[in-house]
Protein backbone atom coordinates (compact mmCIF):
# COMPACT_ATOMS: atom_id res chain seq x y z
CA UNK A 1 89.06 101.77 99.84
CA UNK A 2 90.25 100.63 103.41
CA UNK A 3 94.19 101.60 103.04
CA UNK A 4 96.31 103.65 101.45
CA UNK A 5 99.01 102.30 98.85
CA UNK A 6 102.77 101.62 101.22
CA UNK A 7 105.55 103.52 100.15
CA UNK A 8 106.93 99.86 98.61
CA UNK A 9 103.84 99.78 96.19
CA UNK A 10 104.38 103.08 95.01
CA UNK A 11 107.49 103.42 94.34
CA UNK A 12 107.15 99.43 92.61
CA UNK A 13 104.32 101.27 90.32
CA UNK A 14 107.17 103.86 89.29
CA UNK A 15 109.52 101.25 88.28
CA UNK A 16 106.29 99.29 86.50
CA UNK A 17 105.93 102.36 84.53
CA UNK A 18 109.65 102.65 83.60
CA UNK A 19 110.52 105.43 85.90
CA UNK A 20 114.15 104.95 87.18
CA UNK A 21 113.32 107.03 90.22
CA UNK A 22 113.06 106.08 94.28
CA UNK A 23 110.20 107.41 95.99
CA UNK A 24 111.12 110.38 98.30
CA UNK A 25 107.47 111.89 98.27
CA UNK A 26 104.07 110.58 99.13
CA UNK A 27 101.38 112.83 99.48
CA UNK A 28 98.03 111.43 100.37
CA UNK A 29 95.33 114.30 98.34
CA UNK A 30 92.08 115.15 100.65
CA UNK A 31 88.99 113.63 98.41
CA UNK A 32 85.40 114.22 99.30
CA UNK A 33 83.76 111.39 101.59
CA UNK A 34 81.98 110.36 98.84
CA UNK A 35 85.10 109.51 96.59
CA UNK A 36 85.82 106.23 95.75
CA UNK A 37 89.23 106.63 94.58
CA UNK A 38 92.48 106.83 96.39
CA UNK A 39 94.63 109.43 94.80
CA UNK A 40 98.30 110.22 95.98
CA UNK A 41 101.66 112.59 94.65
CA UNK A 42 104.59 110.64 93.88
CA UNK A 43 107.81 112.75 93.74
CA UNK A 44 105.56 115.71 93.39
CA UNK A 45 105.60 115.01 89.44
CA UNK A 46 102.76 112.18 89.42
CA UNK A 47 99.64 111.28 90.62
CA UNK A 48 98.25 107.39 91.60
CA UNK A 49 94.76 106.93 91.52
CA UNK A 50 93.98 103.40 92.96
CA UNK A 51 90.57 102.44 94.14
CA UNK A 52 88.84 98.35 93.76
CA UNK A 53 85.37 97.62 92.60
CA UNK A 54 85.12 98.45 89.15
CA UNK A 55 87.76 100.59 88.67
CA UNK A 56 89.19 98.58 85.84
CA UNK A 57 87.21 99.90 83.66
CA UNK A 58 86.40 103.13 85.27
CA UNK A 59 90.55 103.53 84.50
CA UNK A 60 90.19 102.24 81.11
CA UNK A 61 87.76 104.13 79.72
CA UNK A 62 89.48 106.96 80.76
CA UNK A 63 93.16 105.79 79.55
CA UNK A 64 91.09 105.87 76.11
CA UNK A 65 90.39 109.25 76.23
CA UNK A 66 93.40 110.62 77.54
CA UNK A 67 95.23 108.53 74.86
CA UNK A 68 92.87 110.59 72.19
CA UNK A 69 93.99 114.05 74.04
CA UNK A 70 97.18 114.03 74.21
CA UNK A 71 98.03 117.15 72.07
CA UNK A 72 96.40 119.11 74.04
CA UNK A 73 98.74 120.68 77.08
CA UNK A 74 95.32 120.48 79.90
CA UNK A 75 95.33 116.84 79.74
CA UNK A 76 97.15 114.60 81.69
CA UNK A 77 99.21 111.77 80.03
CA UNK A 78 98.70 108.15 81.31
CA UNK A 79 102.26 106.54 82.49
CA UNK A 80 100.85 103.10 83.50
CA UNK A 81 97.99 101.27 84.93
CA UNK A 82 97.91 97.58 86.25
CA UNK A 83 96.60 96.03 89.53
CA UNK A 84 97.66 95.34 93.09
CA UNK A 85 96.70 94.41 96.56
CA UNK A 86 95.59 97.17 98.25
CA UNK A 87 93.44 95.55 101.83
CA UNK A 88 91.37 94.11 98.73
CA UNK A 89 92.50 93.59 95.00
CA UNK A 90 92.29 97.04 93.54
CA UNK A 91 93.28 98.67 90.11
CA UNK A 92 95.79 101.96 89.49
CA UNK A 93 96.42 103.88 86.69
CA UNK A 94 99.53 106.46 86.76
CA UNK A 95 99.45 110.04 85.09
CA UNK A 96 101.27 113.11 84.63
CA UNK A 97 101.33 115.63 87.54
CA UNK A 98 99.51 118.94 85.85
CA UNK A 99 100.60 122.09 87.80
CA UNK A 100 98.94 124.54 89.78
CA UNK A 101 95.71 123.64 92.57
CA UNK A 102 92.17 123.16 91.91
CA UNK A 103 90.41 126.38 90.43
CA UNK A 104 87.63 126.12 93.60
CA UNK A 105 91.11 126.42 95.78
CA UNK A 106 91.91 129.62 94.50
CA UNK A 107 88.32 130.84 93.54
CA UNK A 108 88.01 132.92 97.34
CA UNK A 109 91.04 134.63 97.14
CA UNK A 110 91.29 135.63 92.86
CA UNK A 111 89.95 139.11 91.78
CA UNK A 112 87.44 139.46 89.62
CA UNK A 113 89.39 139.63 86.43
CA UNK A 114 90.86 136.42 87.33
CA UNK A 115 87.84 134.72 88.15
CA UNK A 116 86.48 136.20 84.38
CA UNK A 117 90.05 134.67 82.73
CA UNK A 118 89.95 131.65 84.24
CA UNK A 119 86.37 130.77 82.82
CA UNK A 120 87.20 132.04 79.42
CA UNK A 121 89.86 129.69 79.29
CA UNK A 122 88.37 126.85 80.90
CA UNK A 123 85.68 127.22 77.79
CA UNK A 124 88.48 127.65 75.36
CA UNK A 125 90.12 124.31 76.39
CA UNK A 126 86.85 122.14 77.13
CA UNK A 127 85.86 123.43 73.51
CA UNK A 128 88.86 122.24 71.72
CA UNK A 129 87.67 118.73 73.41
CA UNK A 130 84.20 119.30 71.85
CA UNK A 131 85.80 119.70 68.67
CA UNK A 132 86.20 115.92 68.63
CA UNK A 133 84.08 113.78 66.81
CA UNK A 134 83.04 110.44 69.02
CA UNK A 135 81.98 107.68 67.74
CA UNK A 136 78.63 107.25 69.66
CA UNK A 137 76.38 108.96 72.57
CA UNK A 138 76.55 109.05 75.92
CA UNK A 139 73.32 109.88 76.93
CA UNK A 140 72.67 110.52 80.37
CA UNK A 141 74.61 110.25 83.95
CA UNK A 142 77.60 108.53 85.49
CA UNK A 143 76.16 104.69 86.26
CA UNK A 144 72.95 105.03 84.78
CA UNK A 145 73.83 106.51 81.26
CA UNK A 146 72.52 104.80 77.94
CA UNK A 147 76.10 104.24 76.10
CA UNK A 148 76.79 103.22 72.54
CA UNK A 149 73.56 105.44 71.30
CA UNK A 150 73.81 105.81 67.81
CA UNK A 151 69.99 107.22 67.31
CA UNK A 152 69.29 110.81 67.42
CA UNK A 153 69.88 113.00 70.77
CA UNK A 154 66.13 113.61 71.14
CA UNK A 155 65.40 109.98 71.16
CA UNK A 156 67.71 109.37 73.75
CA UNK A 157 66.87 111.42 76.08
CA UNK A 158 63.27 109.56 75.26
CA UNK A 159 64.43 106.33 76.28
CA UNK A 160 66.18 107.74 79.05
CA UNK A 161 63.92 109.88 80.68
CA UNK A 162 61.23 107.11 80.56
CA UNK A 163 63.99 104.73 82.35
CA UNK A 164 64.55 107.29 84.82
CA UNK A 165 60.54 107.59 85.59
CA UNK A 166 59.59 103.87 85.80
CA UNK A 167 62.89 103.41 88.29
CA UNK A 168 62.58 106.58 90.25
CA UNK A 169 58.30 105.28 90.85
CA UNK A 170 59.35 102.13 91.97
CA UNK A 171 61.18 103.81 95.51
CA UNK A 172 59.43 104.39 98.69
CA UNK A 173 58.11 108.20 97.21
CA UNK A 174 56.36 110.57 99.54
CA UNK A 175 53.54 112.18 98.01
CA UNK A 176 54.97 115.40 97.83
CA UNK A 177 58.48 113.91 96.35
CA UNK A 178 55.24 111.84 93.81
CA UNK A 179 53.66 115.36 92.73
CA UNK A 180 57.62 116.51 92.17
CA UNK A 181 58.28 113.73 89.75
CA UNK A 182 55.22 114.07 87.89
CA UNK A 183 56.02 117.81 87.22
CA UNK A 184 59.43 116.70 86.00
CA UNK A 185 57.57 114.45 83.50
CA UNK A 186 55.30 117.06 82.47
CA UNK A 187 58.37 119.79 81.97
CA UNK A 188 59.97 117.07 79.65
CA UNK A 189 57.07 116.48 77.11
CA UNK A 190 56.48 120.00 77.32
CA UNK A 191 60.04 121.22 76.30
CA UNK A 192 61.45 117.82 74.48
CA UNK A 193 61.75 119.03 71.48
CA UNK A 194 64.47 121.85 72.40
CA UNK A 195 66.79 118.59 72.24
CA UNK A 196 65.97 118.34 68.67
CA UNK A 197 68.69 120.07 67.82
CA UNK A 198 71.99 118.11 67.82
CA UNK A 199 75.30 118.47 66.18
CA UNK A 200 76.66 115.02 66.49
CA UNK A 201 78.27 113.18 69.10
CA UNK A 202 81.08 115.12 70.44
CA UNK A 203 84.35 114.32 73.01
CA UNK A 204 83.19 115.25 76.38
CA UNK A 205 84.44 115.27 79.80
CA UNK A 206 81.53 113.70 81.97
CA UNK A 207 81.88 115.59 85.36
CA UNK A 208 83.59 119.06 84.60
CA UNK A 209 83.28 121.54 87.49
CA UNK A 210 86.05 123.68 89.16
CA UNK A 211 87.26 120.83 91.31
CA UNK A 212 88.61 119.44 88.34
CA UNK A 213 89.88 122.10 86.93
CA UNK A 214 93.60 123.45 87.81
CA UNK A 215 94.55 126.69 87.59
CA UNK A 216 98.01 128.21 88.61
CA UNK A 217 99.14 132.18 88.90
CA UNK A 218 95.82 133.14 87.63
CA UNK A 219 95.96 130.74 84.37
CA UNK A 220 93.97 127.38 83.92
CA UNK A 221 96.87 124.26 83.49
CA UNK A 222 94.67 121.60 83.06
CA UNK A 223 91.22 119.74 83.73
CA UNK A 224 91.30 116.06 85.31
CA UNK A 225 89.35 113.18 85.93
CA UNK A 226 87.81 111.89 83.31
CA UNK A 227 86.72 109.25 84.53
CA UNK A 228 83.19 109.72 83.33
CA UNK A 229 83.75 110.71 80.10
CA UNK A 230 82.45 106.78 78.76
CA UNK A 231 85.21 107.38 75.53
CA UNK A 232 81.85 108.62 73.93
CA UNK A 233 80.49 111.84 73.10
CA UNK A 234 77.53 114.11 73.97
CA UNK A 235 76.33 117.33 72.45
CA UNK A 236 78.62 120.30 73.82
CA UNK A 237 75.99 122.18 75.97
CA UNK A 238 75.25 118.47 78.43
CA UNK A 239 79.16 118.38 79.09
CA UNK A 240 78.52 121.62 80.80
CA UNK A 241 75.94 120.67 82.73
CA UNK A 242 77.87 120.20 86.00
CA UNK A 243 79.36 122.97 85.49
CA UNK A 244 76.07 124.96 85.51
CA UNK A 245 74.76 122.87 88.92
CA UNK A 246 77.84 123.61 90.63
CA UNK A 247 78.00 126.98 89.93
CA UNK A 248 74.39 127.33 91.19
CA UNK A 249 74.79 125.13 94.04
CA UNK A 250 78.44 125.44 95.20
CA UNK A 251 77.73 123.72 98.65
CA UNK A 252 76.57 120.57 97.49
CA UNK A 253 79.45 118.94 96.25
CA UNK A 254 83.13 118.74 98.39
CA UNK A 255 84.09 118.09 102.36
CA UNK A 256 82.07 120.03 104.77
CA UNK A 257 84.70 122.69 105.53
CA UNK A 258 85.18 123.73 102.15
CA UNK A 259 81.28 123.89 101.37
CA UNK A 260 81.42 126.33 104.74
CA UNK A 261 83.68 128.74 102.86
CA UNK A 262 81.73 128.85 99.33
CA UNK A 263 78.68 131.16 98.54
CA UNK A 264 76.83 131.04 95.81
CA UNK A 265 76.85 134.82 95.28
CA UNK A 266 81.00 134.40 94.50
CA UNK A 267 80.35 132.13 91.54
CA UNK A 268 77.29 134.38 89.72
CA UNK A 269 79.79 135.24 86.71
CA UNK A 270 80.79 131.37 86.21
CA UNK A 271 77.93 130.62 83.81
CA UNK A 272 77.27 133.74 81.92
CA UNK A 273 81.37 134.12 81.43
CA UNK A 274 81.71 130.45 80.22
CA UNK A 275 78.75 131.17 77.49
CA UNK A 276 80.20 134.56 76.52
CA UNK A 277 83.50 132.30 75.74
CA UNK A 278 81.54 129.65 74.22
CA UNK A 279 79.48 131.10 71.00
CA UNK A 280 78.78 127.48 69.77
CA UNK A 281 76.95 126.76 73.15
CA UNK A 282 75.37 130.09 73.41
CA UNK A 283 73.68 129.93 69.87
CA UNK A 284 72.20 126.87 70.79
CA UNK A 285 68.32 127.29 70.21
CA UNK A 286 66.50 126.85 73.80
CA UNK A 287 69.36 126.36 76.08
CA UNK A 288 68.19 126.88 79.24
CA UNK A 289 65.26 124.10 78.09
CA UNK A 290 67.89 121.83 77.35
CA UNK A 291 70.06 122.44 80.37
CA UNK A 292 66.99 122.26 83.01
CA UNK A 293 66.35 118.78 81.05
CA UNK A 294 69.85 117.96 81.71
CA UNK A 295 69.33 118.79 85.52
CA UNK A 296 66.05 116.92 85.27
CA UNK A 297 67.68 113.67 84.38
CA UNK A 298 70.53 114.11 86.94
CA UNK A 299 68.08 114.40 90.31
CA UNK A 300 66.43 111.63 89.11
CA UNK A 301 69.49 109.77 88.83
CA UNK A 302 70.50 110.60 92.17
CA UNK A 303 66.98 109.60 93.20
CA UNK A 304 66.93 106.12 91.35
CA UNK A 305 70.55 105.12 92.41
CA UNK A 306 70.90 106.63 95.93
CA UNK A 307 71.32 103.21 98.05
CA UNK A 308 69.63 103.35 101.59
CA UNK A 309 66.87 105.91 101.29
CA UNK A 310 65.68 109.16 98.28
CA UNK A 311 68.39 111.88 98.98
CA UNK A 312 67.43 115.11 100.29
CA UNK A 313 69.20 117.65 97.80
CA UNK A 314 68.37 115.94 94.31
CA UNK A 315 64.53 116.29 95.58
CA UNK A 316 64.82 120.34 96.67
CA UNK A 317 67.41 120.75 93.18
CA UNK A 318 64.31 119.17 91.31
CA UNK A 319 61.91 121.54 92.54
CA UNK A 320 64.07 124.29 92.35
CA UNK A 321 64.71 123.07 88.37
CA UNK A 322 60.49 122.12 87.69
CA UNK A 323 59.23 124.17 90.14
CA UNK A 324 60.53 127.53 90.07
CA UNK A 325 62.50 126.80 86.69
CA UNK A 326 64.98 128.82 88.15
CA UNK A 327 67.33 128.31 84.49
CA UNK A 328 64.78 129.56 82.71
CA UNK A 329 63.96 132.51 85.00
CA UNK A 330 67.18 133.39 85.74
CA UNK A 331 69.30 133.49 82.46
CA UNK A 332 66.53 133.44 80.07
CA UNK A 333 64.62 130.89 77.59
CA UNK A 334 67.91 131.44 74.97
């Protein structure tokens, strides 16, 4: 996106909406370099997310999920959308401010109580989302997922995985990055059937990790941008996924000075708090299989749809996941 929305534009967007208000605030939000959207405060009460490509959609899909959350007080409510001319025709979509900062924000500074509350609530409110039926899978990752599946989760993850593969072997692979993918294939038809069981397609987020997660005087106040959540469902163990990753590998996603500040060793408790809050998850028979397939699938995403050249942390993740199975070793078969 090469320019910000003008003060004109935003405060025409308020009026679009049928807010009766002038613009006295515009606050432009920090977003990671790799962030495609624009996102901005109006008034300190709402938030503008503009960005052009296909954003349309992206904006859409998510305007249909919101539109299925509403009763529920950690979701944002949509106030408008529409298009505009933004250095290059671009989309918007208006929504609710939510209070408080991003739980990552406040992680450094919260005791270790807090830190404990605030992941036993954020698996309290992602599971009342879980508790909605969806209409089809979503199986897979951001661009590259298989949508509308209405087979069975194993299969799925068949068709996908094999996708994956043949696309992944068709890039300029160095024989050691080769040898990598091949154990990944192995570790799937070796552990496959752990996906057998299934529950039925179930509302999901897409990309939930603590950056999109609020939290305000120790308390979580709601989870945003979804974006990715496809208005289609997964099984509720892959919408944690991220979650897990992040928590794991805290560094790897935000700006460079906030991945200074974060150490793995300060988010240890995220992932066995979230499944001591999340029996449903946790009786899930071979979770850590399923969840190392789930980080399986998202290297080689990475690895298939990185543009100029085969990313650097998917490939050491991947190893890390095949390799040393570090789920599995770490928090057990389940």
């Amino acid at each position: 996106m090469p320019v910000t929305p003008a003060p004109q534009q935003c405060e025409a967007i308020l009026h679009a909406a049928g807010i009766d208000e002038s613009l006295v605030s515009l606050v432009i939000v920090p977003v990671p370099g790799y962030s495609v959207n624009v996102v901005c405060i109006l008034n300190d009460r709402y938030v503008l997310r503009a960005s052009s490509g296909d954003a349309g959609e992206r904006f859409e899909r998510e305007r249909r999920t919101l539109e299925r959350l509403q009763d529920l007080d950690v979701v944002p409510r949509v106030l408008g959308s529409g298009s505009f001319e933004l250095g290059e025709p671009a989309h918007y979509m208006l929504q609710t401010r939510l209070p408080g900062d991003t739980v990552v924000a406040r992680w450094p500074g919260a005791s270790g109580a807090t830190r404990h509350r605030l992941i036993a609530e954020l698996a309290e409110a992602i599971g009342s989302v879980h508790q909605r039926p969806a209409p089809a899978y979503v199986i897979g990752h951001y661009q590259s997922a298989l949508r509308g599946w209405t087979g069975s989760w194993l299969d799925g993850h068949d068709r996908y995985v094999a996708w994956l593969l043949e696309a992944v072997r068709r890039r300029a692979l160095t024989s050691g990055q080769a040898a990598l993918v091949d154990m990944a294939e192995t570790f799937y038809g070796e552990h496959r059937a752990a996906l057998a069981h299934s529950v039925g397609p179930r509302m999901m987020h897409g990309d939930l990790h603590l950056h999109n997660v609020l939290a305000e005087a120790g308390r979580i106040t709601g989870i945003i941008d979804w974006e990715w959540s496809w208005g289609g469902g997964v099984e509720p163990d892959f919408d944690l996924e991220a979650l897990f990753r992040w928590s794991l590998y805290p560094r790897d996603l935000g700006d460079e000075d906030e991945a200074a500040r974060l150490e793995a060793e300060d988010f240890r408790l995220v992932i066995p708090t979230l499944l001591a809050a999340y029996p449903e998850v946790r009786a899930i028979p071979r979770l850590m299989e399923r969840m190392t397939i789930y980080q399986i699938e998202h290297e080689l995403h990475h690895m298939v749809s990185w543009p100029a050249r085969v990313p650097t942390r998917p490939v050491e993740r991947l190893r890390n996941w095949v390799q040393e199975r570090r789920l599995i070793r770490e928090l057990g078969a389940s």
